[in-house]
C-alpha atoms as a PDB file:
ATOM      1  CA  UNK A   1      12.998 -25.665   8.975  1.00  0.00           C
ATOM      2  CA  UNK A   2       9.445 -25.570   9.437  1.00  0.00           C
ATOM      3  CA  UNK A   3       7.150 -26.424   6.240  1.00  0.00           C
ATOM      4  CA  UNK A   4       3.817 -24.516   5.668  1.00  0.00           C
ATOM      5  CA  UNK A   5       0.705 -26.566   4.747  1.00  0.00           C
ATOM      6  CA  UNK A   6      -1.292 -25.398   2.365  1.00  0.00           C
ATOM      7  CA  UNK A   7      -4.615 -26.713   1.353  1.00  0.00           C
ATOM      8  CA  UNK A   8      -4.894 -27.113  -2.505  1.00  0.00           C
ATOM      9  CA  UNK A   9      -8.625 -27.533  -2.888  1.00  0.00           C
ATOM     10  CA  UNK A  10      -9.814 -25.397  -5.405  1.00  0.00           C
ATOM     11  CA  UNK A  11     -11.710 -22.384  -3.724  1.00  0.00           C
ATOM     12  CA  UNK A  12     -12.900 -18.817  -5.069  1.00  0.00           C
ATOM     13  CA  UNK A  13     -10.186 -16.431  -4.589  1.00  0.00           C
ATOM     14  CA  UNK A  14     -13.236 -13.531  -4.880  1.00  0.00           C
ATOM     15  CA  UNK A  15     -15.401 -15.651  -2.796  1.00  0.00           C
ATOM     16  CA  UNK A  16     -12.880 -16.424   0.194  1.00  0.00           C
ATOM     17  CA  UNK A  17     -11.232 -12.804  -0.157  1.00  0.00           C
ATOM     18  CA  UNK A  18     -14.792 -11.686   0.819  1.00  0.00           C
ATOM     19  CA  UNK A  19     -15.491 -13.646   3.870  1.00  0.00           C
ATOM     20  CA  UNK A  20     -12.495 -13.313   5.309  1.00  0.00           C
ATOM     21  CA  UNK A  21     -12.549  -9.398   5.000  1.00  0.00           C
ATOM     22  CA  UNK A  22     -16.308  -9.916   7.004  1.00  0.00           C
ATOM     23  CA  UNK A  23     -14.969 -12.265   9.749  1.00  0.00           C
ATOM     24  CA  UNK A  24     -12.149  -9.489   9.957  1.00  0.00           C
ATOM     25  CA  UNK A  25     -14.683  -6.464  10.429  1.00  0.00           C
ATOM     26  CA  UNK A  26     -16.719  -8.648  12.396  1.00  0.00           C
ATOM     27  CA  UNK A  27     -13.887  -9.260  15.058  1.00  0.00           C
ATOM     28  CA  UNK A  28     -12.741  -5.308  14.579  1.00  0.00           C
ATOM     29  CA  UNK A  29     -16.831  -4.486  15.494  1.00  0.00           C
ATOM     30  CA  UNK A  30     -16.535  -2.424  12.593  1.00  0.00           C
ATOM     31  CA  UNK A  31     -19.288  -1.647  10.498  1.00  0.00           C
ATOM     32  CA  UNK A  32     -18.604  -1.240   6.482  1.00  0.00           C
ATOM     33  CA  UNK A  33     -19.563  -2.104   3.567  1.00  0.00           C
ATOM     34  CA  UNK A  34     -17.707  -4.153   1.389  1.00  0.00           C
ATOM     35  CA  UNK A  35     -16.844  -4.430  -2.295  1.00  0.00           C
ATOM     36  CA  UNK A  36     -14.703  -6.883  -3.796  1.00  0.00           C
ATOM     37  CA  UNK A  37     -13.595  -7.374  -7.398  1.00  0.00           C
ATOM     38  CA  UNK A  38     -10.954  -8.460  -9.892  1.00  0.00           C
ATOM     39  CA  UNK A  39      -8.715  -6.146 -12.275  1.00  0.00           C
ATOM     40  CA  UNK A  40      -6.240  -7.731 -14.261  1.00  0.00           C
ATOM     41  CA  UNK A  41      -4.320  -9.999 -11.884  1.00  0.00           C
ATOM     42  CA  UNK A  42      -5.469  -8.169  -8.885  1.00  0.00           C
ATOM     43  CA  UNK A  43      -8.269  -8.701  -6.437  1.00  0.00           C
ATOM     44  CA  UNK A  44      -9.520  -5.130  -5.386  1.00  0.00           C
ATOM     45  CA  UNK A  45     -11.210  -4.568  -1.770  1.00  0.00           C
ATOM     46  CA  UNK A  46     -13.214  -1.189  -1.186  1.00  0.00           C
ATOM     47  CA  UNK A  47     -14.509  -0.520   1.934  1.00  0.00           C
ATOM     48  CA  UNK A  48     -16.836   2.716   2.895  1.00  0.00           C
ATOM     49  CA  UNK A  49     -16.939   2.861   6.640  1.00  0.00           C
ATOM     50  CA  UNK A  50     -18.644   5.673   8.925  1.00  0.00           C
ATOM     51  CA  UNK A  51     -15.042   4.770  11.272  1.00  0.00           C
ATOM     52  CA  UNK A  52     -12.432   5.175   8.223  1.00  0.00           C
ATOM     53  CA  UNK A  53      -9.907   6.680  10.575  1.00  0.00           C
ATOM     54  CA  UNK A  54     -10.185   3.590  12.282  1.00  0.00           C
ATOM     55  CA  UNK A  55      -9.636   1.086   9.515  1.00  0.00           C
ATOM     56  CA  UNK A  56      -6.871   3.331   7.909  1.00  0.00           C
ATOM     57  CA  UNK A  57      -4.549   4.053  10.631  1.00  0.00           C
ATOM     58  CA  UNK A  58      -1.153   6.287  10.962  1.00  0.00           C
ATOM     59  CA  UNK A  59      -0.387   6.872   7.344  1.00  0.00           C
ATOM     60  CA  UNK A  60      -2.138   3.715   6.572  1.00  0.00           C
ATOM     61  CA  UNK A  61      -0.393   1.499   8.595  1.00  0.00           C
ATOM     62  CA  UNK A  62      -3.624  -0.338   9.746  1.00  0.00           C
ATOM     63  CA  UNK A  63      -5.108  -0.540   6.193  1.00  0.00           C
ATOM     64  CA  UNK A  64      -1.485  -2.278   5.173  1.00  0.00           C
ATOM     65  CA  UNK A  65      -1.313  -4.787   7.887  1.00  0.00           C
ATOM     66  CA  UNK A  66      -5.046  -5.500   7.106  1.00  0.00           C
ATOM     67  CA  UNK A  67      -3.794  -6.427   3.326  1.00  0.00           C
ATOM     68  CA  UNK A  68      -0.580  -8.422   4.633  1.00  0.00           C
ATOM     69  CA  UNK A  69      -3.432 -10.551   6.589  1.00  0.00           C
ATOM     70  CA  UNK A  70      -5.749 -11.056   4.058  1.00  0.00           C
ATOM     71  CA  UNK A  71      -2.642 -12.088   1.644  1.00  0.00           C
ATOM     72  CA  UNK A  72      -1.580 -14.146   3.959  1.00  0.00           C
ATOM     73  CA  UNK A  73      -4.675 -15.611   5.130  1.00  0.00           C
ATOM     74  CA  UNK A  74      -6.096 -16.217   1.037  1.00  0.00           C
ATOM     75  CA  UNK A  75      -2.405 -17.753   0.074  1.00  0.00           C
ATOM     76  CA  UNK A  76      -3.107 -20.599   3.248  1.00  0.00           C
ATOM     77  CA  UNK A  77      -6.035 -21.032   2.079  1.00  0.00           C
ATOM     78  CA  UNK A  78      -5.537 -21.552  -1.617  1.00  0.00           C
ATOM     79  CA  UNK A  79      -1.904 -22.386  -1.777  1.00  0.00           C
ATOM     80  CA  UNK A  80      -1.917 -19.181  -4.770  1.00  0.00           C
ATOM     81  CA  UNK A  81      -0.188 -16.053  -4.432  1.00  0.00           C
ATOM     82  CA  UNK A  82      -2.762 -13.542  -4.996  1.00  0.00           C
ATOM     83  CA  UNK A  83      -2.253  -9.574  -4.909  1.00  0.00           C
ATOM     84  CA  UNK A  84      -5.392  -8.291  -2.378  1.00  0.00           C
ATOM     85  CA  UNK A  85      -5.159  -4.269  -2.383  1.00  0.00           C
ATOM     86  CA  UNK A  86      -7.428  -2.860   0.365  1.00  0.00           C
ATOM     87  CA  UNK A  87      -8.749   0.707   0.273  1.00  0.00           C
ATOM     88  CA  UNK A  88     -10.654   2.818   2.107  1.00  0.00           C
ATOM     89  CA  UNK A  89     -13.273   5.053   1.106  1.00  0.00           C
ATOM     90  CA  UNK A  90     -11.141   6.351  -1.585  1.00  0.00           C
ATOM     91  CA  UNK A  91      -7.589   6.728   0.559  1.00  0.00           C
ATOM     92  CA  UNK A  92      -4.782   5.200  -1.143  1.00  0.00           C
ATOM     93  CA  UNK A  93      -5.875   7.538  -4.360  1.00  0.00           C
ATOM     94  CA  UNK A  94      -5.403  10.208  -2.321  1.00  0.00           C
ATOM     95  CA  UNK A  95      -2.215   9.556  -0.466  1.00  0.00           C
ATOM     96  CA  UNK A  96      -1.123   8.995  -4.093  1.00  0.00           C
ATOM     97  CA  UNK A  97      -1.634  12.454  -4.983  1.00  0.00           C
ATOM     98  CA  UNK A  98       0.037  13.335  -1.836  1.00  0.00           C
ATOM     99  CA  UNK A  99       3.334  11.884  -2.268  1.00  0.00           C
ATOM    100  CA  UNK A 100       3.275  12.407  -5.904  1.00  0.00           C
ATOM    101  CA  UNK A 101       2.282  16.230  -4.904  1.00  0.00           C
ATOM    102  CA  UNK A 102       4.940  16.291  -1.793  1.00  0.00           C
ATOM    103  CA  UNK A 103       7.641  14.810  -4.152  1.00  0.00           C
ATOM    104  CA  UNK A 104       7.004  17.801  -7.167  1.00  0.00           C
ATOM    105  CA  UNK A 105       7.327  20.596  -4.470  1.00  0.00           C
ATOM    106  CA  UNK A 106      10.532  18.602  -3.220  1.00  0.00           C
ATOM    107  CA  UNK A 107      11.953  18.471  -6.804  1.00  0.00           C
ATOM    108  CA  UNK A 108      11.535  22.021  -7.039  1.00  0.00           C
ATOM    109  CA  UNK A 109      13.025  22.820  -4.081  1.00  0.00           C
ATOM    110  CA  UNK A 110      16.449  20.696  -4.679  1.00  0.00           C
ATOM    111  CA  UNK A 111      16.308  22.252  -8.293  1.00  0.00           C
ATOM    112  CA  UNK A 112      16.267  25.479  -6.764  1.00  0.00           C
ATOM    113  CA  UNK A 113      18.583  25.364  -3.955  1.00  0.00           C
ATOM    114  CA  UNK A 114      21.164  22.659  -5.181  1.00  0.00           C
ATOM    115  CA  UNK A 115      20.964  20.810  -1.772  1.00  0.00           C
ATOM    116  CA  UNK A 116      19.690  17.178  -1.357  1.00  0.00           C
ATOM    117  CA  UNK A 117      16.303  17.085   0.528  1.00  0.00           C
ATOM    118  CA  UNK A 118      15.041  14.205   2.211  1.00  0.00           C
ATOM    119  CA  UNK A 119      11.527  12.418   2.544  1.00  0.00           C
ATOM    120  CA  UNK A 120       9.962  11.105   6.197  1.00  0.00           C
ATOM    121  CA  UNK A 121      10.162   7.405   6.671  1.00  0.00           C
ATOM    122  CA  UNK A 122       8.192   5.609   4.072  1.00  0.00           C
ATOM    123  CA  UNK A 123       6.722   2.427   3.308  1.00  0.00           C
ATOM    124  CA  UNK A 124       8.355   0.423   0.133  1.00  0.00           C
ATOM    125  CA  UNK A 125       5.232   0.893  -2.360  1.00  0.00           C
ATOM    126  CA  UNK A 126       5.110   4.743  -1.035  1.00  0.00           C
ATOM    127  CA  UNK A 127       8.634   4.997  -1.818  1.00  0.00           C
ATOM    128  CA  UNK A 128       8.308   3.570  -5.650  1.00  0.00           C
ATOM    129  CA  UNK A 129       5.358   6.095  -5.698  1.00  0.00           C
ATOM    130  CA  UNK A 130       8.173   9.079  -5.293  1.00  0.00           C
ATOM    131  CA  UNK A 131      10.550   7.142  -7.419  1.00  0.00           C
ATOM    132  CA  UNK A 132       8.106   6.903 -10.310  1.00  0.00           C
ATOM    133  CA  UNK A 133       6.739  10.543  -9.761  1.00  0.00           C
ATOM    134  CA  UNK A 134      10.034  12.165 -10.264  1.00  0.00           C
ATOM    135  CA  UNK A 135      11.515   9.511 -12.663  1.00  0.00           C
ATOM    136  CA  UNK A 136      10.967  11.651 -15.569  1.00  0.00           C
ATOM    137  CA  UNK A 137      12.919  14.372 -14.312  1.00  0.00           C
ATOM    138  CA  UNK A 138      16.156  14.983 -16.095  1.00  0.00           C
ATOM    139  CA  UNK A 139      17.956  17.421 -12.911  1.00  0.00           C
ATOM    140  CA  UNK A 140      17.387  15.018 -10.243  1.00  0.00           C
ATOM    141  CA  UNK A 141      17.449  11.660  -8.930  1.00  0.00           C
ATOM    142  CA  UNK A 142      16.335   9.821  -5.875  1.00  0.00           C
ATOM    143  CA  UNK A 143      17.726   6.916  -3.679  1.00  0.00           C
ATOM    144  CA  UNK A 144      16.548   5.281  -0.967  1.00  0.00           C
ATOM    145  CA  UNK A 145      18.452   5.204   2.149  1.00  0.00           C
ATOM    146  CA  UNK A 146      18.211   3.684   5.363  1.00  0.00           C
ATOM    147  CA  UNK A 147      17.928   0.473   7.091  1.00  0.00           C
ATOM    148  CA  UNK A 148      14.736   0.174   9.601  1.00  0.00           C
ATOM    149  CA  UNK A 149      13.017   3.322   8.370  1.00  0.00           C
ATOM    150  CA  UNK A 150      14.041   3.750   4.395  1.00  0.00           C
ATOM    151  CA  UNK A 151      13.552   7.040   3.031  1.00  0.00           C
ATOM    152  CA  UNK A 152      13.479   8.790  -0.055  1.00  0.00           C
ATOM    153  CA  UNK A 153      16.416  11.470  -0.888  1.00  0.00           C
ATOM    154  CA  UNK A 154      15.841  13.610  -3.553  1.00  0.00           C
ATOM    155  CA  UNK A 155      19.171  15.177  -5.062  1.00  0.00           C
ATOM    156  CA  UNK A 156      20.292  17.232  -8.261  1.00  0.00           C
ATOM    157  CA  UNK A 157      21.758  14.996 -10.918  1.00  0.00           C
ATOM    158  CA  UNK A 158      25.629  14.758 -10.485  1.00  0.00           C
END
């Protein structure tokens, strides 16, 4: 078993969160401005971009492989686990309100019809989105299912 080195020489999470995001757009030869911050225990980047399509990919799959990177990349270089959450221009509020919209008009579908619907592949914090949405719901429930892509199936309580 191979053991990872980590350097332990203290270094500004904010500070090294923030170049790293730059030498990343600079290698992308994307253009954006930048924002980074701390809330609670979480280091928040915003980027605005006039290419957000670009940075955000497929249902965000670029914008999460961009924040497994960074993670990755800040926990080398610190030898901390630090949460990073990248967003762009304003899109993981809105795919939120998606799923959490999606999910409601699901519920009320199963409600209606008695018959188990289920959700296209999702990612795991996507999937705890629709878990949480409906979660107060006393006539249904939802499980995950699946092995490679998990989904969410929404079902009447039994």
């Amino acid at each position: 078993m191979t053991k990872v080195k980590t350097k332990t020489t203290k270094v500004s999470p904010l500070k090294e969160v923030k170049t790293l995001m730059a030498q990343m757009l600079k290698l992308m030869e994307v253009k954006s401005q930048l924002e980074v911050k701390k809330e609670d225990e979480v280091i928040k980047v915003g980027l605005s971009s006039d290419q957000p399509a670009g940075l955000i990919g497929y249902h965000g799959e670029t914008l999460n492989s961009m924040q497994l990177l960074v993670n990755l990349m800040l926990w080398r270089k610190t030898g901390d686990w630090q949460s990073v959450v990248l967003d762009v221009d304003g899109y993981r509020e809105k795919r939120k309100d998606l799923l959490e919209q999606m999910a409601r008009n699901v519920a009320q579908k199963v409600k209606f019809s008695g018959q188990a619907e289920t959700l296209p592949p999702m990612s795991a914090f996507e999937r705890r989105l629709v878990h949480l949405a409906l979660s107060d719901d006393k006539e249904i429930e939802t499980i995950s299912e699946g092995e490679e892509e998990r989904r969410v199936v929404v079902r009447p309580k039994s």
